[in-house]
Every structure is written in structure tokens, then in C-alpha cells.
C-alpha atoms as a PDB file:
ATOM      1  CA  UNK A   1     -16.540   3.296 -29.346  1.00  0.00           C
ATOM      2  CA  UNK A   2     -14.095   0.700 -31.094  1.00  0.00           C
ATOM      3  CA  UNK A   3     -10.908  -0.556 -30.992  1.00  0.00           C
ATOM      4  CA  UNK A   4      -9.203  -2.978 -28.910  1.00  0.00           C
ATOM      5  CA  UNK A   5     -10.164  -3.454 -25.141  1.00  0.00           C
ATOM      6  CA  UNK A   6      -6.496  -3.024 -23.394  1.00  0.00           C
ATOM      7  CA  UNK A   7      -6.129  -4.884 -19.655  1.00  0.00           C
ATOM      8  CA  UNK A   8      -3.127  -3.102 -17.304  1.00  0.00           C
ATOM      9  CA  UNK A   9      -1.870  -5.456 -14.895  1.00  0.00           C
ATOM     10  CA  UNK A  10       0.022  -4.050 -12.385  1.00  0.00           C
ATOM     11  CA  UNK A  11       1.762  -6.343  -9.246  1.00  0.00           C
ATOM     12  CA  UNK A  12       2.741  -4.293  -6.330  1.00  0.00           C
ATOM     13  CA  UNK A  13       4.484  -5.245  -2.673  1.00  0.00           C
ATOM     14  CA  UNK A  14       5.318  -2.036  -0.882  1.00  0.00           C
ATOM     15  CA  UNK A  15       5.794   0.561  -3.405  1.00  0.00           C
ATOM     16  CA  UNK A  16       5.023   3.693  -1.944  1.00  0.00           C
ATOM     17  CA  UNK A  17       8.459   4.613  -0.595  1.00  0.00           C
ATOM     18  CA  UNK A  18      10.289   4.290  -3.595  1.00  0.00           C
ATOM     19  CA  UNK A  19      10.278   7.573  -4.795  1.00  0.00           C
ATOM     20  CA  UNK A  20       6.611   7.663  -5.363  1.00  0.00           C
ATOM     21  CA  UNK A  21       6.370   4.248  -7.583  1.00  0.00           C
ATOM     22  CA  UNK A  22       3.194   3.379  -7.219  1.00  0.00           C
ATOM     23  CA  UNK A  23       1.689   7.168  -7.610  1.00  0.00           C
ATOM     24  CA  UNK A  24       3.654   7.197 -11.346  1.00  0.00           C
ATOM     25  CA  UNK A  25       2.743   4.466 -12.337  1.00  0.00           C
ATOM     26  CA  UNK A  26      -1.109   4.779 -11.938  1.00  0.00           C
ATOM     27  CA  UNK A  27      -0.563   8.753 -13.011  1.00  0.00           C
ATOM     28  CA  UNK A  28       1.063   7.160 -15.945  1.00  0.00           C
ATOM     29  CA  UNK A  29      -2.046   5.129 -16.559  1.00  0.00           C
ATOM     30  CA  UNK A  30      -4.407   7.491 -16.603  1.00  0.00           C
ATOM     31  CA  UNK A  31      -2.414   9.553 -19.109  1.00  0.00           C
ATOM     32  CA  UNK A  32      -2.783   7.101 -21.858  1.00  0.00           C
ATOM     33  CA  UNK A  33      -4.383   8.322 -24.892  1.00  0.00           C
ATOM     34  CA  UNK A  34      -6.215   5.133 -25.287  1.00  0.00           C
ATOM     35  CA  UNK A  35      -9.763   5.461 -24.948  1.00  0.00           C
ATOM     36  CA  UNK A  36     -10.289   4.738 -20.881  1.00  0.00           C
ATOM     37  CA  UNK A  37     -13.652   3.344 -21.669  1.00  0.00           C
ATOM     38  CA  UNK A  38     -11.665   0.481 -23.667  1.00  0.00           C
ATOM     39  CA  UNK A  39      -9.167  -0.249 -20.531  1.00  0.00           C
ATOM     40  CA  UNK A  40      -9.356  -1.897 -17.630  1.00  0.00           C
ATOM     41  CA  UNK A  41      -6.469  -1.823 -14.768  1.00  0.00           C
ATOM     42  CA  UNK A  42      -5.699  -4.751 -12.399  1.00  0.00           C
ATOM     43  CA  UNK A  43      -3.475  -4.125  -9.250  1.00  0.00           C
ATOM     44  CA  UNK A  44      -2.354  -6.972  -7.411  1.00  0.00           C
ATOM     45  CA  UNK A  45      -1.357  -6.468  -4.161  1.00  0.00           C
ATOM     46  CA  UNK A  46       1.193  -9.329  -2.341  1.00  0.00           C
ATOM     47  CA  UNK A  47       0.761  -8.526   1.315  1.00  0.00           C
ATOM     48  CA  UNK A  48       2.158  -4.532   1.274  1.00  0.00           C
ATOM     49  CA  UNK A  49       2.802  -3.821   4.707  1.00  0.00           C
ATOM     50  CA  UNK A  50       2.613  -0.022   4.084  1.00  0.00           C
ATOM     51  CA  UNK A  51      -0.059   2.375   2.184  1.00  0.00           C
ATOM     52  CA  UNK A  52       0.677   1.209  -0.958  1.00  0.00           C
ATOM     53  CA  UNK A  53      -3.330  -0.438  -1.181  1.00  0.00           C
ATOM     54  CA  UNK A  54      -4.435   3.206   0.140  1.00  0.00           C
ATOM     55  CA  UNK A  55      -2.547   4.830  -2.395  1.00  0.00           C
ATOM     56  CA  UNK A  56      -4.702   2.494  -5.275  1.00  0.00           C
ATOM     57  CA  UNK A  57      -7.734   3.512  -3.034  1.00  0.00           C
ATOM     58  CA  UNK A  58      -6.935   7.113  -3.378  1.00  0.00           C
ATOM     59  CA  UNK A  59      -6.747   6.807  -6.742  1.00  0.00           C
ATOM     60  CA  UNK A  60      -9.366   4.323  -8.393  1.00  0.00           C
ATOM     61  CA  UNK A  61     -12.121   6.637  -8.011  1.00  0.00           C
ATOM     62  CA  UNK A  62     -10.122   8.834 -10.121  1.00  0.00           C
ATOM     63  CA  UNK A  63      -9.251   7.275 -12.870  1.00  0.00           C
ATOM     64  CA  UNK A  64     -12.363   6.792 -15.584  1.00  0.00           C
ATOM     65  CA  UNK A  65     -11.456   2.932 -16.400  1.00  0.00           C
ATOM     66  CA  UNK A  66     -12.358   0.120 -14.854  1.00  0.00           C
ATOM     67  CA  UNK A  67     -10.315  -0.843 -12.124  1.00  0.00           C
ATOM     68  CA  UNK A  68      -9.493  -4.369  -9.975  1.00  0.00           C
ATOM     69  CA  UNK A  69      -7.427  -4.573  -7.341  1.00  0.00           C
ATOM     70  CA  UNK A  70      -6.880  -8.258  -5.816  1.00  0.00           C
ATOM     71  CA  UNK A  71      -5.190  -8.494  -2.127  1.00  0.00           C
ATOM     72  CA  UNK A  72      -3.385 -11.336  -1.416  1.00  0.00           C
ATOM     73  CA  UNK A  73      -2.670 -11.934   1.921  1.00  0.00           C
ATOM     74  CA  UNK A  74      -4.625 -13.788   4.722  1.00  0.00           C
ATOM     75  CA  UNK A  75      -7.058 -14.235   2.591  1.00  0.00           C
ATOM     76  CA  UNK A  76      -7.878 -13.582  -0.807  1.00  0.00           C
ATOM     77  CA  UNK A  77     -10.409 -10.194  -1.326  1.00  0.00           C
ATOM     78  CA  UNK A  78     -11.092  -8.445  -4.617  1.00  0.00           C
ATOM     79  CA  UNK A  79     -12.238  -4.952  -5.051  1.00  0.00           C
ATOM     80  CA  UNK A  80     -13.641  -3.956  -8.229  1.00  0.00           C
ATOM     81  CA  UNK A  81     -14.790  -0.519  -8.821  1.00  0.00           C
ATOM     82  CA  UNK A  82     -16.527   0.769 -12.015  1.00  0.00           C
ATOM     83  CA  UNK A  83     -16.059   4.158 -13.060  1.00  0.00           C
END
């Protein structure tokens, strides 16, 4: 497979009340016509204090990228799932 390897960063602090943010944006994602195996999403996570990080959970296993998520609160942890 060729062409370019794409990297999605997305930041996130308590996005799953507003109107379903952070489920659009990953739905939006995984809807790219790129070719997934080229891609490779990055949440970042600043110390939600809801279910936004559950929300990413819920979804990573779906999506058929790589996929990072880094937590930053008391301390630093990194999650990174290969699909």
C-alpha cells in the first residue's frame, strides 16, 4: 500500500457533553477515505473528569488504524493499541 502515512492528533478535556464532540469527531475519523492502514490517531487527554477517555476506549478497538491515546494527569500513561 502507498501513499503518505497521515498522523490525527486530537486534544480532548471533557468532551463528551457537548453534544456528542468527542463521538463525531472519532466517527469522523474513521470515515476518511484515506487508507486506515496509512493513519495513525493520537488522543490526548488533559485530566477529563468525565467519560470522555471511556468514550476513546469504546471506540479504539473499532477503528482499523493505529491508535494512541496519552493521559495526562497524575501521572503520565500511554495506551497504544494496534488494530
Amino acid at each position: 500500500m502507498c501513499g503518505p502515512k497521515v498522523r490525527v492528533g486530537v486534544c480532548v478535556r471533557n468532551c463528551e457533553n457537548t453534544k456528542n464532540t468527542i463521538r463525531e469527531a472519532i466517527e469522523s475519523i474513521m470515515k476518511q477515505d484515506h487508507p486506515h492502514k496509512l493513519m495513525e490517531v493520537i488522543f490526548v487527554d488533559d485530566g477529563s473528569e468525565d467519560n470522555t477517555f471511556f468514550i476513546i476506549e469504546e471506540y479504539s478497538p473499532k477503528m482499523d488504524m493505529k491508535v494512541k491515546t496519552i493521559i495526562n494527569g497524575k501521572d503520565l500513561v500511554i495506551l497504544e493499541m494496534l488494530w
